[in-house]
N, C-alpha and C. Protein backbone atom coordinates (compact mmCIF):
# COMPACT_ATOMS: atom_id res chain seq x y z
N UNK A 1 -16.91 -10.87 16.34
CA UNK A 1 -16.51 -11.02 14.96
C UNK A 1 -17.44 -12.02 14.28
N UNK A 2 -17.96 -11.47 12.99
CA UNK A 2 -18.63 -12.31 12.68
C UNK A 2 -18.46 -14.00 11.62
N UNK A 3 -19.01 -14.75 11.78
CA UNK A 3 -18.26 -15.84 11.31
C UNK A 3 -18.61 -15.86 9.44
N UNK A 4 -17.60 -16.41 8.80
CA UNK A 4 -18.23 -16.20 6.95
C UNK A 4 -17.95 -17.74 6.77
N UNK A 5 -18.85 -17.68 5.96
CA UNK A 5 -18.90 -19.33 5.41
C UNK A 5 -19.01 -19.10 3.57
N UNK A 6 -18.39 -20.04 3.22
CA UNK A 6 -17.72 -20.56 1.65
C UNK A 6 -18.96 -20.80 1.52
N UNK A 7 -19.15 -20.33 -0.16
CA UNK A 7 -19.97 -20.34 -1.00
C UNK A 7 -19.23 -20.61 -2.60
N UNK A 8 -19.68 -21.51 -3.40
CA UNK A 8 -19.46 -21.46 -4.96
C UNK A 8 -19.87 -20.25 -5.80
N UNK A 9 -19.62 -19.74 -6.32
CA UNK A 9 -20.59 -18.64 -7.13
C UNK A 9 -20.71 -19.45 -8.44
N UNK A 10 -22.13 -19.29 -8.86
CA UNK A 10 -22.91 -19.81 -10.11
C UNK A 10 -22.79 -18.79 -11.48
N UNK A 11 -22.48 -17.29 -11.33
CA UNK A 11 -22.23 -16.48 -12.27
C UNK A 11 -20.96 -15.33 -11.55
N UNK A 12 -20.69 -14.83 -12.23
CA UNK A 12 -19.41 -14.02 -11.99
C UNK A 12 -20.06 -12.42 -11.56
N UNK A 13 -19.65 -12.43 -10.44
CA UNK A 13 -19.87 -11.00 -9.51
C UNK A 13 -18.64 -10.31 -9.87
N UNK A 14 -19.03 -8.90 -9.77
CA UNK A 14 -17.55 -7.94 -10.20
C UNK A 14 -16.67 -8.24 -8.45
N UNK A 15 -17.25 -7.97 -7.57
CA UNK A 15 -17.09 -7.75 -6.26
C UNK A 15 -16.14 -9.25 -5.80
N UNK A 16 -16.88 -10.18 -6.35
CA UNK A 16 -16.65 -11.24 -5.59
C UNK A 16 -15.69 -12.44 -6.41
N UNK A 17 -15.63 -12.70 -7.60
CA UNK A 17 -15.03 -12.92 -8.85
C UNK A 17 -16.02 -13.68 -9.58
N UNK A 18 -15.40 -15.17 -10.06
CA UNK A 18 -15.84 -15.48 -11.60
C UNK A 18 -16.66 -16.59 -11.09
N UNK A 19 -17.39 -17.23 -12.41
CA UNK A 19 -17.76 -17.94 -11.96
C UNK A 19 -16.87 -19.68 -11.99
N UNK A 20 -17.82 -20.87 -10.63
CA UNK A 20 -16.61 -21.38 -9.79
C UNK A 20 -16.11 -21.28 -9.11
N UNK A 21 -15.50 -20.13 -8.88
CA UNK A 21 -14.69 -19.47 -7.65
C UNK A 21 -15.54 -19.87 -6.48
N UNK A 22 -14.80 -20.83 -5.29
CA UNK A 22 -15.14 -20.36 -4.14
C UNK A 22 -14.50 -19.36 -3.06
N UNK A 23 -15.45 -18.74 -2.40
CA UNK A 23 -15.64 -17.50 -2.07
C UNK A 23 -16.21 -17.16 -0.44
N UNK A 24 -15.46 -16.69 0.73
CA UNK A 24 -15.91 -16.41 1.81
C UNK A 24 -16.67 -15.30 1.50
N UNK A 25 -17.94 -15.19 2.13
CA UNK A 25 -18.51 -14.26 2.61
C UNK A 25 -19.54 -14.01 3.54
N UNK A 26 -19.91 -13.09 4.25
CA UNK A 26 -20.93 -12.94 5.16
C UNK A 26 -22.15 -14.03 4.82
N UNK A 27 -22.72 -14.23 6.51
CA UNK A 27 -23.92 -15.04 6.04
C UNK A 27 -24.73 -14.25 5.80
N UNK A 28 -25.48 -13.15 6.35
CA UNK A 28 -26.35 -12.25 5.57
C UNK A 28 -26.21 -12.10 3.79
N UNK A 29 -25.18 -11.95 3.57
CA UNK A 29 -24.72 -11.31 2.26
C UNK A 29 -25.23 -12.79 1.49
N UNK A 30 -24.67 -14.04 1.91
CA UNK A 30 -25.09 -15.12 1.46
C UNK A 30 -26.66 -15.70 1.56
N UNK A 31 -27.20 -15.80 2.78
CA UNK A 31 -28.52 -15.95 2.94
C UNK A 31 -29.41 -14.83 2.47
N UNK A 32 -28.86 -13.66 2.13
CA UNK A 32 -30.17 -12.82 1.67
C UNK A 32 -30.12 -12.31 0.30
N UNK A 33 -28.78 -12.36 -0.08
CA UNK A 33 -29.12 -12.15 -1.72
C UNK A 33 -28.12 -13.41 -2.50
N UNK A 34 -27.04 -13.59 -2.35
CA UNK A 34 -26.29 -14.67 -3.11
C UNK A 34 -27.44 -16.15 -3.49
N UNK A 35 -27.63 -16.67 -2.19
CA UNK A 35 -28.73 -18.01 -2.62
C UNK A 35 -29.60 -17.86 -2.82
N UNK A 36 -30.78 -16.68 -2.69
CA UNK A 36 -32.44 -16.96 -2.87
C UNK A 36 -32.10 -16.78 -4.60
N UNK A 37 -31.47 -15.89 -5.51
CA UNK A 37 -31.00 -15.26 -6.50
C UNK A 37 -29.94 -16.23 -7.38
N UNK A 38 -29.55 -17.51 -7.12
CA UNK A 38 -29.34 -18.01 -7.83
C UNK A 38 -27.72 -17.80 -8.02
N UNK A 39 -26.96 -16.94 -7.29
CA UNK A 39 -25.84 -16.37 -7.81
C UNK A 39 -24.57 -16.89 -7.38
N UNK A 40 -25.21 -17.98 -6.08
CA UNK A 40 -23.99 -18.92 -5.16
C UNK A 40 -25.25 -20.26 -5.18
N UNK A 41 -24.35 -21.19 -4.64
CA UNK A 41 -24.81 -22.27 -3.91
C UNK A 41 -23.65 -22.52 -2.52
N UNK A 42 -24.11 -23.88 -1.89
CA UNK A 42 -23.39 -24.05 -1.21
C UNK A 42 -22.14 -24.99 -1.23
N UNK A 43 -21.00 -25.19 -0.89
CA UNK A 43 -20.34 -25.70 -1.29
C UNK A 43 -20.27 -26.88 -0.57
N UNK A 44 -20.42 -27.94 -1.81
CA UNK A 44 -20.64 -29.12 -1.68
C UNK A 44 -19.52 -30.36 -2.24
N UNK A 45 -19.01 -31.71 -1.27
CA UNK A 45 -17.88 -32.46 -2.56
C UNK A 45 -18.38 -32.46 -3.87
N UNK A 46 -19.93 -32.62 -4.19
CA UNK A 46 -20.54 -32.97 -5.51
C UNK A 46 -20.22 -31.34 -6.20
N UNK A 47 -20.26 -30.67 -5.86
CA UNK A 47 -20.46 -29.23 -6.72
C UNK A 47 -19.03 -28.75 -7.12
N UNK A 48 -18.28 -29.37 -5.84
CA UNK A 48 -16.56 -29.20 -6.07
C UNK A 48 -15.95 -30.01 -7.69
N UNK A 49 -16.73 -31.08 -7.64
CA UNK A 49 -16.47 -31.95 -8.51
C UNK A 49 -16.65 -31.35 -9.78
N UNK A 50 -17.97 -30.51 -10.01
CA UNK A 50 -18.61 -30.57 -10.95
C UNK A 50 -17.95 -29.23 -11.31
N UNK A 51 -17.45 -28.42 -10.75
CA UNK A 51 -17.03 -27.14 -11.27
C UNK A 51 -14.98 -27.75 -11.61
N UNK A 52 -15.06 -29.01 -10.93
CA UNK A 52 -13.61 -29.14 -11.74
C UNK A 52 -13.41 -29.94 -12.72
N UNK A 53 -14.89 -30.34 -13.61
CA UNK A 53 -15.11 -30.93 -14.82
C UNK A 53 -15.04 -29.67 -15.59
N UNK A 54 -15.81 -28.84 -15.06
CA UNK A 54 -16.44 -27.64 -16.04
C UNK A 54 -15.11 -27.03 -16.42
N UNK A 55 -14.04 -26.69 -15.36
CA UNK A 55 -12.89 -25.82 -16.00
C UNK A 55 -12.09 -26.51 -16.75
N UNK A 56 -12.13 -28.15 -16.60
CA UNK A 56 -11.29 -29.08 -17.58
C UNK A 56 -11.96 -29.05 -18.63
N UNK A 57 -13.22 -29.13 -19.07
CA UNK A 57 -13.16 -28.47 -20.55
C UNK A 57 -13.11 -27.36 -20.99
N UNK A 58 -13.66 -26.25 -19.93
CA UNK A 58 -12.79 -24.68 -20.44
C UNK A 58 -11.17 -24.62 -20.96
N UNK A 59 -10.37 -25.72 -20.25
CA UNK A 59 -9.16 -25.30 -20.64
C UNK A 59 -8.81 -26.28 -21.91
N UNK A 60 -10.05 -27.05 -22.25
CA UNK A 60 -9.53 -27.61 -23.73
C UNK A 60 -10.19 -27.12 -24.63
N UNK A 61 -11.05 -26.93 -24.13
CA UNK A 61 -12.09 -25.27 -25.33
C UNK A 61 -10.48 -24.56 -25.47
N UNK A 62 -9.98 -23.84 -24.48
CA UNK A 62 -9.52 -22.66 -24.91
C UNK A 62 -8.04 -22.70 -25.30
N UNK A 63 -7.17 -24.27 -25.28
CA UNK A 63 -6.08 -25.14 -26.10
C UNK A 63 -6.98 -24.88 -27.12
N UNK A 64 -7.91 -25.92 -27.84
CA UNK A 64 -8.34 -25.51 -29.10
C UNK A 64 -8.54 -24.55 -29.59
N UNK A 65 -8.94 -23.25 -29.88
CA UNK A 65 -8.78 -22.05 -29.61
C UNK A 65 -7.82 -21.54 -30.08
N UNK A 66 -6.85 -21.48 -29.38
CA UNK A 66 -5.56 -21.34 -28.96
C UNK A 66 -4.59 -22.11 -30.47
N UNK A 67 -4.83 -23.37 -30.69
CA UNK A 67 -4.31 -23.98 -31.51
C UNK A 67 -5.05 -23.71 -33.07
N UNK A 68 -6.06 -22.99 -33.60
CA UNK A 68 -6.57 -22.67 -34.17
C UNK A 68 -5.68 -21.45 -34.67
N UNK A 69 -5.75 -20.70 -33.53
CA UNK A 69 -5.52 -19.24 -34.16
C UNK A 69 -3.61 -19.29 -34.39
N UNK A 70 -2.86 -20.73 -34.36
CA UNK A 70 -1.28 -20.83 -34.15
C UNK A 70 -1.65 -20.87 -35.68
N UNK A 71 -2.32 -22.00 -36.08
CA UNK A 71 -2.71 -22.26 -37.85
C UNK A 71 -2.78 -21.74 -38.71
N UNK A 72 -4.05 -20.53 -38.20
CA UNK A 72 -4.29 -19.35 -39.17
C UNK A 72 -3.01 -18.81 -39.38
N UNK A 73 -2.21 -18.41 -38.30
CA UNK A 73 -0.99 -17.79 -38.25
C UNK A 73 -0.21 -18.00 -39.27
N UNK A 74 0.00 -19.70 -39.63
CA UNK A 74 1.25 -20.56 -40.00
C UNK A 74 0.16 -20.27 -42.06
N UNK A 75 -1.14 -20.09 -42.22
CA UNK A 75 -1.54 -20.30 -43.45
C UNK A 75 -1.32 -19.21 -43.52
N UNK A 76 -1.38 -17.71 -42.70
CA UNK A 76 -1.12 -16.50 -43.48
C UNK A 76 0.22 -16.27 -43.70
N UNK A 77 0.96 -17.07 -43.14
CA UNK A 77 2.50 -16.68 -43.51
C UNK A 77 2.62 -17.84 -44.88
N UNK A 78 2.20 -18.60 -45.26
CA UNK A 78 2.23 -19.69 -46.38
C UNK A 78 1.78 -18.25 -47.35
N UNK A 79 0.72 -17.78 -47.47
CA UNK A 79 0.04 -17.13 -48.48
C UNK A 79 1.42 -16.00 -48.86
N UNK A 80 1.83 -15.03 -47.33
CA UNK A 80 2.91 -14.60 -48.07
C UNK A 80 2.44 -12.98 -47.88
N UNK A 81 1.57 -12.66 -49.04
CA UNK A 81 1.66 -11.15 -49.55
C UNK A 81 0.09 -11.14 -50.03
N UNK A 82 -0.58 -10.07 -49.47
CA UNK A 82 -1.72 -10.08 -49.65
C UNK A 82 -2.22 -8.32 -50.69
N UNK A 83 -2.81 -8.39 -51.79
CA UNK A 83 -2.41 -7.13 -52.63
C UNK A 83 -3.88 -6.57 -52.70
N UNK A 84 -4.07 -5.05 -52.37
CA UNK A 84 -4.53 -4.04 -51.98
C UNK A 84 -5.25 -3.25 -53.37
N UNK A 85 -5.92 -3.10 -53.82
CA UNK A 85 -5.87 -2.09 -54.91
C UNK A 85 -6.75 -0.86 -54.95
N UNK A 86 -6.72 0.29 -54.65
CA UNK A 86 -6.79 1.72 -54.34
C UNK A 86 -6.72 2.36 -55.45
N UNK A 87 -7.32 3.95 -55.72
CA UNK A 87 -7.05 4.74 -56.60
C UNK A 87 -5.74 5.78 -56.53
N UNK A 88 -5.50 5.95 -57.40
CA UNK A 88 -4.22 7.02 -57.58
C UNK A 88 -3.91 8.15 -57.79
N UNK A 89 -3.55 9.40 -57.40
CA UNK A 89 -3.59 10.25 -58.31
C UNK A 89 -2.11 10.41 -58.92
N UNK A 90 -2.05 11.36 -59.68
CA UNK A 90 -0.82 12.10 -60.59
C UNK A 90 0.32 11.35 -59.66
N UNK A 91 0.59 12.09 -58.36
CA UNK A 91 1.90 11.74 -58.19
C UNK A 91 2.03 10.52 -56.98
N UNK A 92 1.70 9.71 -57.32
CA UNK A 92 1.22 8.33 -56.33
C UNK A 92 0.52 8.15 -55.27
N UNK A 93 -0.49 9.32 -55.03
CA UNK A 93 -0.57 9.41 -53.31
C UNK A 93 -1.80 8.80 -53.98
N UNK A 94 -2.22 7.96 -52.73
CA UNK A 94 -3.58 7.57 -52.64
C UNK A 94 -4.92 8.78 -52.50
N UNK A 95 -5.91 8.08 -53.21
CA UNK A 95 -6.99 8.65 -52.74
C UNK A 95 -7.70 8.26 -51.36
N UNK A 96 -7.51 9.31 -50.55
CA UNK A 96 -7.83 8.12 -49.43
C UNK A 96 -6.93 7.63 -48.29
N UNK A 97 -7.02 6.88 -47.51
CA UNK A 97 -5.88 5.38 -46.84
C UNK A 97 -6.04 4.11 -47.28
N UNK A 98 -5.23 3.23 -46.51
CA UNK A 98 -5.85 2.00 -46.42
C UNK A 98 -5.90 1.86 -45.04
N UNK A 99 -7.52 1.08 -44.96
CA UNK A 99 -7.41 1.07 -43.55
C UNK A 99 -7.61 -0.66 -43.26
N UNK A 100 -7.98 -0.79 -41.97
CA UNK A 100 -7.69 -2.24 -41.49
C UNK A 100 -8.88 -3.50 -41.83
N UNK A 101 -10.25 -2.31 -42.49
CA UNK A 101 -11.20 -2.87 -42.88
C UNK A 101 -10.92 -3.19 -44.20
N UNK A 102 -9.78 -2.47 -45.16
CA UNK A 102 -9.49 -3.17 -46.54
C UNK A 102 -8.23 -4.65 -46.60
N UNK A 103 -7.53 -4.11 -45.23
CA UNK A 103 -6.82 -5.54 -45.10
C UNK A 103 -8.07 -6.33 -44.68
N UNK A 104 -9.06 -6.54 -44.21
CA UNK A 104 -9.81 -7.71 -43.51
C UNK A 104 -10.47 -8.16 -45.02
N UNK A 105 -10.54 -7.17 -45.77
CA UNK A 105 -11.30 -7.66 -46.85
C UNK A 105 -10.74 -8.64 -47.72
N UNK A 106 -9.23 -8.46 -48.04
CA UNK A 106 -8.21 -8.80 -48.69
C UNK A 106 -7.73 -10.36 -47.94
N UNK A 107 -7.57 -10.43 -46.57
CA UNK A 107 -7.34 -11.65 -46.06
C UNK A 107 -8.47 -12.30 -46.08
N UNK A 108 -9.83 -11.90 -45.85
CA UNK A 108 -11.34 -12.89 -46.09
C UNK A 108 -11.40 -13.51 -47.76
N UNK A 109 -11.19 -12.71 -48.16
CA UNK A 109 -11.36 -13.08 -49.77
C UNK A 109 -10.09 -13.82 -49.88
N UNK A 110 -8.80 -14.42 -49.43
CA UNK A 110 -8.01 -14.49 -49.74
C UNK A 110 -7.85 -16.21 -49.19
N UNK A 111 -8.71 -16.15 -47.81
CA UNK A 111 -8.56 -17.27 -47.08
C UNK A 111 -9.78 -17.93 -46.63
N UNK A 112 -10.84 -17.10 -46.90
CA UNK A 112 -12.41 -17.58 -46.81
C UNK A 112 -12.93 -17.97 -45.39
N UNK A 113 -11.87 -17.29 -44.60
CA UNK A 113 -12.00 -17.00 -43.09
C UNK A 113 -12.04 -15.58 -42.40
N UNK A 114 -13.81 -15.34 -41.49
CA UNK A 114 -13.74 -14.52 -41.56
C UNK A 114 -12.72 -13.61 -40.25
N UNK A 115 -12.13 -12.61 -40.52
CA UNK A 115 -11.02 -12.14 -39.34
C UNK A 115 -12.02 -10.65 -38.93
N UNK A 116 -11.70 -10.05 -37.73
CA UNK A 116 -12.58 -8.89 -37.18
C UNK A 116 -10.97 -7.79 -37.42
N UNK A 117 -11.74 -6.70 -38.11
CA UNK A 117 -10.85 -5.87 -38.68
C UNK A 117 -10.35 -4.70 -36.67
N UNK A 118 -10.75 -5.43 -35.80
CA UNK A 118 -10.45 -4.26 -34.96
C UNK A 118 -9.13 -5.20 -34.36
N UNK A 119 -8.98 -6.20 -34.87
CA UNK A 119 -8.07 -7.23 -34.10
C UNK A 119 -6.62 -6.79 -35.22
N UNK A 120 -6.73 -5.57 -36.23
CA UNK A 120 -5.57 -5.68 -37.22
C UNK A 120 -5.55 -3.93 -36.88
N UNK A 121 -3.74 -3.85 -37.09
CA UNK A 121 -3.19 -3.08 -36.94
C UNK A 121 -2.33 -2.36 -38.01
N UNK A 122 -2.72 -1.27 -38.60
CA UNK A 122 -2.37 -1.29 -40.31
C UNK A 122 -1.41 0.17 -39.76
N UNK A 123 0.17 0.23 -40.71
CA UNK A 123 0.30 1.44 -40.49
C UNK A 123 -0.08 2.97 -41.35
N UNK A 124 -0.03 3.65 -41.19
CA UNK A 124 -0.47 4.84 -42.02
C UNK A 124 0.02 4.58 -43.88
N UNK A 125 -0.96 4.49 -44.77
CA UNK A 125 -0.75 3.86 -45.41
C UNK A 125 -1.12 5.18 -46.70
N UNK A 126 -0.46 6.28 -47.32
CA UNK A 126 -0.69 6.74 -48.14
C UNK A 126 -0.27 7.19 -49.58
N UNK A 127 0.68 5.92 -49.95
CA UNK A 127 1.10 5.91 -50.67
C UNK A 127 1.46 4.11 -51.33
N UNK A 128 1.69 4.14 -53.07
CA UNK A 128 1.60 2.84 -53.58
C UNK A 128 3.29 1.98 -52.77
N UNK A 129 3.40 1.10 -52.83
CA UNK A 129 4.32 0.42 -51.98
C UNK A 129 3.70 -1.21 -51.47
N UNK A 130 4.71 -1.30 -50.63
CA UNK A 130 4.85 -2.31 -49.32
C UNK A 130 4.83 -2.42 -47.88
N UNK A 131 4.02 -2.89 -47.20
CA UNK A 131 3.76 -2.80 -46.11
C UNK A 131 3.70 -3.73 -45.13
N UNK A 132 3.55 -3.53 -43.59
CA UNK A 132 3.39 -4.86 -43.24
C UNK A 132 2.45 -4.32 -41.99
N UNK A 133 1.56 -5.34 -41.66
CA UNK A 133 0.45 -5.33 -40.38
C UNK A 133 0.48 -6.35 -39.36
N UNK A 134 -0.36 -5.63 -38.74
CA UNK A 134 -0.48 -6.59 -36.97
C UNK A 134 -1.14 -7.22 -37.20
N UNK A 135 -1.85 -8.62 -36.70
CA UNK A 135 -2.88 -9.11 -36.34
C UNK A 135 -2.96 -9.99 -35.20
N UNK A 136 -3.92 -9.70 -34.33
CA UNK A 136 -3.80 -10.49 -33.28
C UNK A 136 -5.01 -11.52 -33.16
N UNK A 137 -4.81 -12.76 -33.19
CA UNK A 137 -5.43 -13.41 -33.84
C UNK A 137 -6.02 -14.39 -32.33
N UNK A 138 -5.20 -14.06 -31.35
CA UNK A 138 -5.56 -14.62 -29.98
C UNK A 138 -4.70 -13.67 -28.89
N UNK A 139 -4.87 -13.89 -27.31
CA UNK A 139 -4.28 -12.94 -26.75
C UNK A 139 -2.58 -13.49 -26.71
N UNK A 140 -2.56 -14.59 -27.22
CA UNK A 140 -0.79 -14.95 -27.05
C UNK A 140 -0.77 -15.26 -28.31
N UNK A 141 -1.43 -15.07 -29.96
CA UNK A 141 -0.53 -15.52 -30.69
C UNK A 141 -1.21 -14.00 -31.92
N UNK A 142 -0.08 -13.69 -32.40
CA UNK A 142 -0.23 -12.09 -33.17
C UNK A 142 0.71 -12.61 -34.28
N UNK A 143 0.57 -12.70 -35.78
CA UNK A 143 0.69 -12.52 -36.86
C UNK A 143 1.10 -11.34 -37.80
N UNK A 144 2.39 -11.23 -38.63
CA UNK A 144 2.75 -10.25 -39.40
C UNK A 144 2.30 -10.59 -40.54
N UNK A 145 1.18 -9.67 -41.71
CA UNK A 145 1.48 -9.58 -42.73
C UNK A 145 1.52 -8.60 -43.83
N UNK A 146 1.98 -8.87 -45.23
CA UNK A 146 2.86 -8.21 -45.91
C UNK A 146 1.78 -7.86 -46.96
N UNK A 147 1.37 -6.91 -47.12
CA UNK A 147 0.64 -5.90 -48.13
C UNK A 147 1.18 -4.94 -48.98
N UNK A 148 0.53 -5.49 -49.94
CA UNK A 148 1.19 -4.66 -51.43
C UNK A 148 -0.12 -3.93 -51.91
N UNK A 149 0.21 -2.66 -51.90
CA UNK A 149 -1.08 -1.63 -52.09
C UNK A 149 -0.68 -1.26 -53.70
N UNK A 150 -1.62 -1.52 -54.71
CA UNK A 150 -1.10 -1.55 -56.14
C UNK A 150 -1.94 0.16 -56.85
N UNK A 151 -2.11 0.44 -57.87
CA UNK A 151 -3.31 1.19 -58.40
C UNK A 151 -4.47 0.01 -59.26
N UNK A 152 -5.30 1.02 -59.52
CA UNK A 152 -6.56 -0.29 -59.45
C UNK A 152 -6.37 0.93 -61.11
């Protein structure tokens, strides 16, 4: 049986995981492509150290982050109602939809922050009214808001 010795990985392998992670694996696998390639080192107290600095500011990068996108949340619910304006015909139907790229337009112009229209969730929208949308603004914090589609 052959013996495996711990390695750090320096970038994130699909196979093997992320980077940081220490990781058993073959010494071949390690001596012939992981270390000449830059992709492990060896695991060292100094390297242990240094990869448990690195994730203590990943996890206040990603609190901040995190606390950012609670904000946006708390100013789009302050604002309230964000209003849409579309063409009409005769009997109210839109020309058209509204889609999630006219809400992004409406909250950018509205809040002078820019939001990615694939992160908003609009429902089928073909007629003048009231509405309300998704936005997910981080993977744990998602936002409702309230759109008023008018005639222009």
């Amino acid at each position: 049986m052959a013996k495996r010795i711990k390695v750090v990985l320096t970038e994130s392998i699909a196979t093997l995981g992320r980077d940081g992670d220490v990781v058993e694996v073959a010494p071949g696998y390690a001596r012939n492509f992981l270390l000449p390639f830059g992709k492990a080192a060896n695991v060292t107290p100094s390297i242990l150290k240094q990869i448990e600095r690195k994730r203590a500011k990943e996890k206040i990068a990603a609190e901040k982050v995190k606390q950012e996108a609670i904000d946006f949340k708390t100013a789009l619910a302050t604002i309230g109602r964000f209003t849409i304006k579309k063409q009409v015909g005769e009997d109210g139907v839109l020309f058209g939809t509204v889609t999630n790229g006219d809400v992004a337009e409406a909250i950018e112009s509205a809040t002078k922050k820019d939001i990615d229209r694939r992160n908003i969730t609009v429902p089928d929208i073909h007629n003048l009214g009231s509405f309300v949308a998704q936005i997910k603004l981080h993977q744990e914090v998602s936002a409702e808001v309230k759109i008023e589609v008018t005639s222009s």
